[in-house]
PDB file of N, CA and C in Angstrom:
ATOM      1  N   UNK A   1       8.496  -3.455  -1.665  1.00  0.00           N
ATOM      2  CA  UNK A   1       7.509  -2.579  -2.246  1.00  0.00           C
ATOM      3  C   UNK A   1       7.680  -1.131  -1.810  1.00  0.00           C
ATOM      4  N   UNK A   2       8.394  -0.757  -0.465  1.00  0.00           N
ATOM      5  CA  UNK A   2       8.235   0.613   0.131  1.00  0.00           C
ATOM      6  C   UNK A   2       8.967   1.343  -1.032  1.00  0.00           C
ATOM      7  N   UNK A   3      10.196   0.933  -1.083  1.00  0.00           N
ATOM      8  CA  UNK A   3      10.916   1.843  -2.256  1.00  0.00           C
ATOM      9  C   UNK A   3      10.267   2.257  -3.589  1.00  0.00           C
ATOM     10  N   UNK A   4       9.528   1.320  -4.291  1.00  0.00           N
ATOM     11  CA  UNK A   4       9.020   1.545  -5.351  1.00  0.00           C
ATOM     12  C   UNK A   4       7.433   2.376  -5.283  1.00  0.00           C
ATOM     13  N   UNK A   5       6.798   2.133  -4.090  1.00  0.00           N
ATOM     14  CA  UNK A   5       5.680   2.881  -3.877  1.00  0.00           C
ATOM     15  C   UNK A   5       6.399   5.001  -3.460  1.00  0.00           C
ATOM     16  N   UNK A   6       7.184   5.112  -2.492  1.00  0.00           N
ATOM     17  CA  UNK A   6       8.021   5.984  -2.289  1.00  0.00           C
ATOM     18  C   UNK A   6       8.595   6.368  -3.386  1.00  0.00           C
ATOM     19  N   UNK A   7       9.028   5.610  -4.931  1.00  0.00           N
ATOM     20  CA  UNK A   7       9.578   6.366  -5.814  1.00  0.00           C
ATOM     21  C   UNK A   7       8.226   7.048  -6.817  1.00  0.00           C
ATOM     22  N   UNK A   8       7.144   6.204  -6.529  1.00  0.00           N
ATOM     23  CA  UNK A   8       6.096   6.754  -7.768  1.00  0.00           C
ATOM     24  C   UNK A   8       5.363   7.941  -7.548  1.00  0.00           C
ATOM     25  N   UNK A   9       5.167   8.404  -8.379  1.00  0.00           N
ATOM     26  CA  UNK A   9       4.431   9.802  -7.943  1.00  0.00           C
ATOM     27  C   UNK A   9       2.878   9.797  -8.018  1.00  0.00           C
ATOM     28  N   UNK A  10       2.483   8.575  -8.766  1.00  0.00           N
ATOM     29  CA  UNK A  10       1.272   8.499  -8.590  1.00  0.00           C
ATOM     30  C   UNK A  10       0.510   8.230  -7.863  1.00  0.00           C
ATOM     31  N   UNK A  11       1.053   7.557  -6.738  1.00  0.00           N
ATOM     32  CA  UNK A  11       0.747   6.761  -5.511  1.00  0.00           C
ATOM     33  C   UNK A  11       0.445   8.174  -4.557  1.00  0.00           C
ATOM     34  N   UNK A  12      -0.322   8.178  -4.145  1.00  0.00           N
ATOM     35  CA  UNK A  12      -1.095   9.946  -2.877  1.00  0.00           C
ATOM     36  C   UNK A  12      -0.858   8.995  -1.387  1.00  0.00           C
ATOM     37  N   UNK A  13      -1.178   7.794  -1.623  1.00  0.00           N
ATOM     38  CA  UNK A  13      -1.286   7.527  -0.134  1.00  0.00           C
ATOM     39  C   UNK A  13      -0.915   5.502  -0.253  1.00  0.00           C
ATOM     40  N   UNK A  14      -0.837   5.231   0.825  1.00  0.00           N
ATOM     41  CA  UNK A  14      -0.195   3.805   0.491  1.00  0.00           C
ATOM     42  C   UNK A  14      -0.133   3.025   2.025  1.00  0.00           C
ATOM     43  N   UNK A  15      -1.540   2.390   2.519  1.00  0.00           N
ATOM     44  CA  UNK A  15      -1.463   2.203   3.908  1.00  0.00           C
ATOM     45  C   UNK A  15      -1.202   0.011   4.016  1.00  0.00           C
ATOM     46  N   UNK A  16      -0.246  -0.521   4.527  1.00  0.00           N
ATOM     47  CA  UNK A  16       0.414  -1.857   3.847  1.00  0.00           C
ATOM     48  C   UNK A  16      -0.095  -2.369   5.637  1.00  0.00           C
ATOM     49  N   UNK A  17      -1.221  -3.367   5.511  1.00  0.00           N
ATOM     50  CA  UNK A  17      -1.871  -3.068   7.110  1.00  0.00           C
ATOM     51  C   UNK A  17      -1.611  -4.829   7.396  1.00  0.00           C
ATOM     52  N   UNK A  18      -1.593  -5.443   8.448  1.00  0.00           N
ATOM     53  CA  UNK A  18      -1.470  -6.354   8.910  1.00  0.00           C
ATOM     54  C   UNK A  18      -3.117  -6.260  10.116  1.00  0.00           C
ATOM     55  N   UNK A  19      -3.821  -7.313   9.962  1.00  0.00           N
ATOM     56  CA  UNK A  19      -4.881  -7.661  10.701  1.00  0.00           C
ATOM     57  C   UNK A  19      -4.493  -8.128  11.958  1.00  0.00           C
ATOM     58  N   UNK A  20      -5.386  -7.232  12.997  1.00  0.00           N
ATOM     59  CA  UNK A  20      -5.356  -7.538  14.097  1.00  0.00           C
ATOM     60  C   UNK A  20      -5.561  -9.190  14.508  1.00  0.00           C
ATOM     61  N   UNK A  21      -6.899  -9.362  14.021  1.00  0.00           N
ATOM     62  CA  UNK A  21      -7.515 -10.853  14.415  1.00  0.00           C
ATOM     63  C   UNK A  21      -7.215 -11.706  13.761  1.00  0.00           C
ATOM     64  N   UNK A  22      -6.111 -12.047  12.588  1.00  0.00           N
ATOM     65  CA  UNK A  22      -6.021 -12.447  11.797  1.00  0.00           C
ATOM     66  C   UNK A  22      -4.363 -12.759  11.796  1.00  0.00           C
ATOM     67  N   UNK A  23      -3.503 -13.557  11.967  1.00  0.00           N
ATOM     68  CA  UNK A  23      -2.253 -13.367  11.757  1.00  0.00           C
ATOM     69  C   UNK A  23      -2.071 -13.475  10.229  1.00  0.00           C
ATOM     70  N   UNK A  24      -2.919 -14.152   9.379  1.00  0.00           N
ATOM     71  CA  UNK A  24      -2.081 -14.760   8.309  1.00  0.00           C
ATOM     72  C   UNK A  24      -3.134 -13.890   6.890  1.00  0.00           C
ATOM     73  N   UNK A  25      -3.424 -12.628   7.656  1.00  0.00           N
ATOM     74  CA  UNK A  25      -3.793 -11.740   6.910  1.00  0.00           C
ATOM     75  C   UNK A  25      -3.011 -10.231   6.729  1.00  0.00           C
ATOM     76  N   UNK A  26      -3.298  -9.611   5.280  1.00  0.00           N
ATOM     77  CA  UNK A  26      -2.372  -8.227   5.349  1.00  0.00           C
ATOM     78  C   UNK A  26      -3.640  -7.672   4.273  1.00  0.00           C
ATOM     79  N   UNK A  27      -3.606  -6.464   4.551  1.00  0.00           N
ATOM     80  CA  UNK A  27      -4.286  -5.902   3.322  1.00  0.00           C
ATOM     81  C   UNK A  27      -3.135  -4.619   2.824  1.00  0.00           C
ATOM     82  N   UNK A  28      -3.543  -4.214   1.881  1.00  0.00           N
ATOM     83  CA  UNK A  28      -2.707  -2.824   1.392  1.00  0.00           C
ATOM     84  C   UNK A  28      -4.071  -1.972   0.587  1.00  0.00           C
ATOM     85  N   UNK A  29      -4.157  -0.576   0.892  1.00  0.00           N
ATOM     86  CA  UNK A  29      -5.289   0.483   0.889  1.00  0.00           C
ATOM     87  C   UNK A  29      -3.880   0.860   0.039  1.00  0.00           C
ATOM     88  N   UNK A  30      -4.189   1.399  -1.257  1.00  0.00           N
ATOM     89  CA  UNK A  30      -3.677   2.613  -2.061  1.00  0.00           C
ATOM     90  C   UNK A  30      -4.335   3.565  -2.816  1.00  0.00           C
ATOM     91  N   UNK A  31      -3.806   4.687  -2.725  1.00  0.00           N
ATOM     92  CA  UNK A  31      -4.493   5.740  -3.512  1.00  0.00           C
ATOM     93  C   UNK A  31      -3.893   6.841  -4.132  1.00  0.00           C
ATOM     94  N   UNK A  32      -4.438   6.601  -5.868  1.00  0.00           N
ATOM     95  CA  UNK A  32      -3.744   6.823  -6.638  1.00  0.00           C
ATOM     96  C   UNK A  32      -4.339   8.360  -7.525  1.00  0.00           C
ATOM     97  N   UNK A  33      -3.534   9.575  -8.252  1.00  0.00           N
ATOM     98  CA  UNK A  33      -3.682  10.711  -8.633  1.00  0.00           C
ATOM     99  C   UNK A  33      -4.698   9.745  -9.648  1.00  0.00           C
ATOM    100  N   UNK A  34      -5.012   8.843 -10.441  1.00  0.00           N
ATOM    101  CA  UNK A  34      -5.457   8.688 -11.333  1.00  0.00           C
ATOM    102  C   UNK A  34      -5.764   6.726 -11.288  1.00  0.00           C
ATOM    103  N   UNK A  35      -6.930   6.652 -12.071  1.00  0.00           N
ATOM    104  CA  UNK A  35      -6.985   4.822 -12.783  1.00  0.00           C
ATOM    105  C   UNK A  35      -5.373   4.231 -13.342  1.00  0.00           C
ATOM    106  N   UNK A  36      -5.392   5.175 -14.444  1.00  0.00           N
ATOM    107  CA  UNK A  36      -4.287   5.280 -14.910  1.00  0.00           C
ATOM    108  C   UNK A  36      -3.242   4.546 -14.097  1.00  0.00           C
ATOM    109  N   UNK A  37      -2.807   5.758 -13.204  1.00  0.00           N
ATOM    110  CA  UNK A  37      -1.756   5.575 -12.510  1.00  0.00           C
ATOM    111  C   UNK A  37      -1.463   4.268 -11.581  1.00  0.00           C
ATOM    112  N   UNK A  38      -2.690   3.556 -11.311  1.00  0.00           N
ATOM    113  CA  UNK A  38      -3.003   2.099 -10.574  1.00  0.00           C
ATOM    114  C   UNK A  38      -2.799   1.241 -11.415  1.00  0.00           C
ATOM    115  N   UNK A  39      -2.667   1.545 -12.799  1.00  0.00           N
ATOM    116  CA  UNK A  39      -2.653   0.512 -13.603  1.00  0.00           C
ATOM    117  C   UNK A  39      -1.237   0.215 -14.267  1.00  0.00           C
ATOM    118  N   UNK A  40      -0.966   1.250 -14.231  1.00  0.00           N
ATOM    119  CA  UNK A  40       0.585   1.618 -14.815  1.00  0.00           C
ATOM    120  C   UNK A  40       1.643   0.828 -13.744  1.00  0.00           C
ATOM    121  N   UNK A  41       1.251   1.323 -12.458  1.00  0.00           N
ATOM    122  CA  UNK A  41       2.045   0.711 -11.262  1.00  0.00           C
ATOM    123  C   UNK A  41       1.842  -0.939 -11.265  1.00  0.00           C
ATOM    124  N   UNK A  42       0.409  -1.728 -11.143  1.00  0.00           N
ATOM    125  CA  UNK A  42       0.466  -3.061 -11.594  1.00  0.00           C
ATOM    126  C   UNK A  42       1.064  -3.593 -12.235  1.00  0.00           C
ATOM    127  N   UNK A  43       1.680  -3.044 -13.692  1.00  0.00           N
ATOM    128  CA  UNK A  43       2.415  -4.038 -14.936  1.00  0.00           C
ATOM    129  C   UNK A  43       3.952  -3.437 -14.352  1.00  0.00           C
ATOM    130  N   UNK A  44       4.084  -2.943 -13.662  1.00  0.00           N
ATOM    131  CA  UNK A  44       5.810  -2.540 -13.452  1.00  0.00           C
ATOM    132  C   UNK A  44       6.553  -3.962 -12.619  1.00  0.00           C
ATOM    133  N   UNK A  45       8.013  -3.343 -13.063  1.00  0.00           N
ATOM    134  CA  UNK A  45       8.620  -4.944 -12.647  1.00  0.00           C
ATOM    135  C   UNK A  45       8.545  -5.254 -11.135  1.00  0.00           C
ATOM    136  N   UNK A  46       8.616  -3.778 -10.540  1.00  0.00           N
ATOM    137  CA  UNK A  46       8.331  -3.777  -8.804  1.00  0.00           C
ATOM    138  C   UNK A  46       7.356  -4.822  -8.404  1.00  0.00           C
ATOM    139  N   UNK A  47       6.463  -4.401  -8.907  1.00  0.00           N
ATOM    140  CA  UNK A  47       4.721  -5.583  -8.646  1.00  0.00           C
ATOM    141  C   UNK A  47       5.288  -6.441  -9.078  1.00  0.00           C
ATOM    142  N   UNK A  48       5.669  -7.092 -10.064  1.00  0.00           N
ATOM    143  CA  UNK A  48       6.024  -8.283 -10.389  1.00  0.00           C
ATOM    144  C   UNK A  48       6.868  -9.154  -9.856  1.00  0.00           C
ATOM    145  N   UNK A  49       7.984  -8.723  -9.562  1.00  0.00           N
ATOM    146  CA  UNK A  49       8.695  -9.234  -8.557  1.00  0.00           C
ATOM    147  C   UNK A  49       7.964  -9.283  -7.047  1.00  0.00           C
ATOM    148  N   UNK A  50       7.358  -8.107  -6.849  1.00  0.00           N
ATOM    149  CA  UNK A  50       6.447  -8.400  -5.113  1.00  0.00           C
ATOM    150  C   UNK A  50       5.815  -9.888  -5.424  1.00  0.00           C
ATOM    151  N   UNK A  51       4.963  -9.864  -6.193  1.00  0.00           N
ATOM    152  CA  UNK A  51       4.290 -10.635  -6.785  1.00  0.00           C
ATOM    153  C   UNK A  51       4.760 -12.496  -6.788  1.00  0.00           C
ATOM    154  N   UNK A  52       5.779 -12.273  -7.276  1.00  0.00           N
ATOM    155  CA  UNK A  52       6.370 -13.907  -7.538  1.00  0.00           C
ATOM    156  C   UNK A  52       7.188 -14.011  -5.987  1.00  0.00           C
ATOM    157  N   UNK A  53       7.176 -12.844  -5.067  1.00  0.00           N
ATOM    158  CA  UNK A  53       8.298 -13.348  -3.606  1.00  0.00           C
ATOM    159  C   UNK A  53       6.650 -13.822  -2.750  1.00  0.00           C
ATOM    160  N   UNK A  54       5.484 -13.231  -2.972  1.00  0.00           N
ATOM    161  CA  UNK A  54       5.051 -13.552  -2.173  1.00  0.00           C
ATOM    162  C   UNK A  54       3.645 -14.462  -2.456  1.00  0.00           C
ATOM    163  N   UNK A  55       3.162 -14.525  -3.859  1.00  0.00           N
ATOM    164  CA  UNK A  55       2.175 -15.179  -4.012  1.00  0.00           C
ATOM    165  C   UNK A  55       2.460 -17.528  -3.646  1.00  0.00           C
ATOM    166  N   UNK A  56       3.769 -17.322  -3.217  1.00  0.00           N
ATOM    167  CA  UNK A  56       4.044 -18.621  -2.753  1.00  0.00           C
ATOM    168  C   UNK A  56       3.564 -18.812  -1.176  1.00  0.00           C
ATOM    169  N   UNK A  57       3.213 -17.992  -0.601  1.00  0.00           N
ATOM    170  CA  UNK A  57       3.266 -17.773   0.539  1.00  0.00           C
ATOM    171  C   UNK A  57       1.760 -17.586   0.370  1.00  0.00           C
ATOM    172  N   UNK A  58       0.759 -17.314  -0.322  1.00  0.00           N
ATOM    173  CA  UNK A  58      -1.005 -16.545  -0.352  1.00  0.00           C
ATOM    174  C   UNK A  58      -1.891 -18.320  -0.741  1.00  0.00           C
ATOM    175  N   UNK A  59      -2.890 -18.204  -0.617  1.00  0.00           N
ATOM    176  CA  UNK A  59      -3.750 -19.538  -0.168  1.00  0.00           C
ATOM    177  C   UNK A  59      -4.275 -19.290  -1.983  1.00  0.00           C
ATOM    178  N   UNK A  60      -4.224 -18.063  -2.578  1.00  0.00           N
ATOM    179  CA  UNK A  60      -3.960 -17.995  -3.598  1.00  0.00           C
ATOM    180  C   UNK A  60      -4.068 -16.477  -4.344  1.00  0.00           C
ATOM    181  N   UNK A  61      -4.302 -15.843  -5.523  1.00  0.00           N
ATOM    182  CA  UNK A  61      -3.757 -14.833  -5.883  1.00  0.00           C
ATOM    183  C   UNK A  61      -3.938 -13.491  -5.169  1.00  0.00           C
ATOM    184  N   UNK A  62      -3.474 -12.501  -5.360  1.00  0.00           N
ATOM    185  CA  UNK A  62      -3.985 -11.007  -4.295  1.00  0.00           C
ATOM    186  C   UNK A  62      -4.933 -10.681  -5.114  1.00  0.00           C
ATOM    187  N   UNK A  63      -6.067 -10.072  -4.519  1.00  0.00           N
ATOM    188  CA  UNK A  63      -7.379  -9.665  -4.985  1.00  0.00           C
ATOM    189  C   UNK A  63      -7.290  -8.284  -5.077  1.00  0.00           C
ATOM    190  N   UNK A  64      -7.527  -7.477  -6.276  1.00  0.00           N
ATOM    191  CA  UNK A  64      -7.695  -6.521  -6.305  1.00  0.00           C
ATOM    192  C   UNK A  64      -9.184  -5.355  -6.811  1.00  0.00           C
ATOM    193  N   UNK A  65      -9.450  -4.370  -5.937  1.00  0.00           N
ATOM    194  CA  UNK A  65     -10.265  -4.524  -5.957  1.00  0.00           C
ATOM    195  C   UNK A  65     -10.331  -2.336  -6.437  1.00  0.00           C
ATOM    196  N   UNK A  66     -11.347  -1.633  -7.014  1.00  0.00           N
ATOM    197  CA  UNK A  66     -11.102  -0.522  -7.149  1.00  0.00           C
ATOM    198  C   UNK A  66     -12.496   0.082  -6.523  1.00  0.00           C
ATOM    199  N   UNK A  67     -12.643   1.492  -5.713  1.00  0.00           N
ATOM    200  CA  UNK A  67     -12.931   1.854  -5.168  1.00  0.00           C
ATOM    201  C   UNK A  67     -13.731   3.247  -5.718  1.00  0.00           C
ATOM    202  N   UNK A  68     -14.742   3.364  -5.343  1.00  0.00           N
ATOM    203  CA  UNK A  68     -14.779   5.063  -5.596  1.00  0.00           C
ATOM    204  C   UNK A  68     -15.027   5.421  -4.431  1.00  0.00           C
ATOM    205  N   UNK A  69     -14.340   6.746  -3.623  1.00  0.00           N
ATOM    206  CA  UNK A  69     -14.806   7.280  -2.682  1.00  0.00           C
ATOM    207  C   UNK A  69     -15.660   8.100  -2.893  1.00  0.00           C
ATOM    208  N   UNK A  70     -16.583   8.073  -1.871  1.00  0.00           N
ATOM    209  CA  UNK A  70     -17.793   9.234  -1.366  1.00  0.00           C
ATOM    210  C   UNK A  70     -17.955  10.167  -0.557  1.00  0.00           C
ATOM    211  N   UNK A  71     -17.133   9.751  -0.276  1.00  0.00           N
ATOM    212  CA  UNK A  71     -16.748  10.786   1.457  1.00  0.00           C
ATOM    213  C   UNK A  71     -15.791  10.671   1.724  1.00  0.00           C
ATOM    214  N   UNK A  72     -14.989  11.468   2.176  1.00  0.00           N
ATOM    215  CA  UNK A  72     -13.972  11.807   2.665  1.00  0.00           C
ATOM    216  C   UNK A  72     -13.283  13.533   3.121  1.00  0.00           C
ATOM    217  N   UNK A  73     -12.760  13.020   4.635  1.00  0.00           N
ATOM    218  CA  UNK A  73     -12.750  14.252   6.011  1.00  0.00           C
ATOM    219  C   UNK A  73     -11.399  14.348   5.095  1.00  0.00           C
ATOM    220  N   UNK A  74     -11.350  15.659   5.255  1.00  0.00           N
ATOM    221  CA  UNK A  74     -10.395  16.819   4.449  1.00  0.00           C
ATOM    222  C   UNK A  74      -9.246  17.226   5.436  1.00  0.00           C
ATOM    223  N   UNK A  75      -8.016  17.143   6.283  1.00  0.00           N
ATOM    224  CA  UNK A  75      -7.497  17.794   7.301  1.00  0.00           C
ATOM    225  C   UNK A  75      -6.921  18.831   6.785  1.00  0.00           C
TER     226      UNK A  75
END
């Protein structure tokens, strides 16, 4: 996934996290210039292929979920 997140331009930020308390958990935080652009990246063959290497391995599908922020510290 790094390569294909690293090639898109829509992608602003892209944090791929492994749980402390949890071994057999991962989450991934992304954030995208646009809806659009989250959606566009889902149907690409990148996801798809992530998709079929690892949903054999998930208790079952990845949950996705969309966000609006409210806040957020500016550096």
């Amino acid at each position: 996934m790094a390569p294909a997140v690293d090639a898109n331009p829509g992608h602003l930020a892209y944090f791929y996290c492994l749980d402390d308390n949890d071994p057999d958990a991962i989450s991934a935080f992304q954030v995208y210039d646009s809806i659009e652009s989250s959606r566009r990246f889902l149907e690409t063959e990148a996801y798809a292929g992530y998709l079929r290497d690892v949903e054999p391995l998930l208790s079952g599908p990845p949950h996705v979920t969309a966000l609006t922020p409210v806040w957020v510290k500016r550096t």
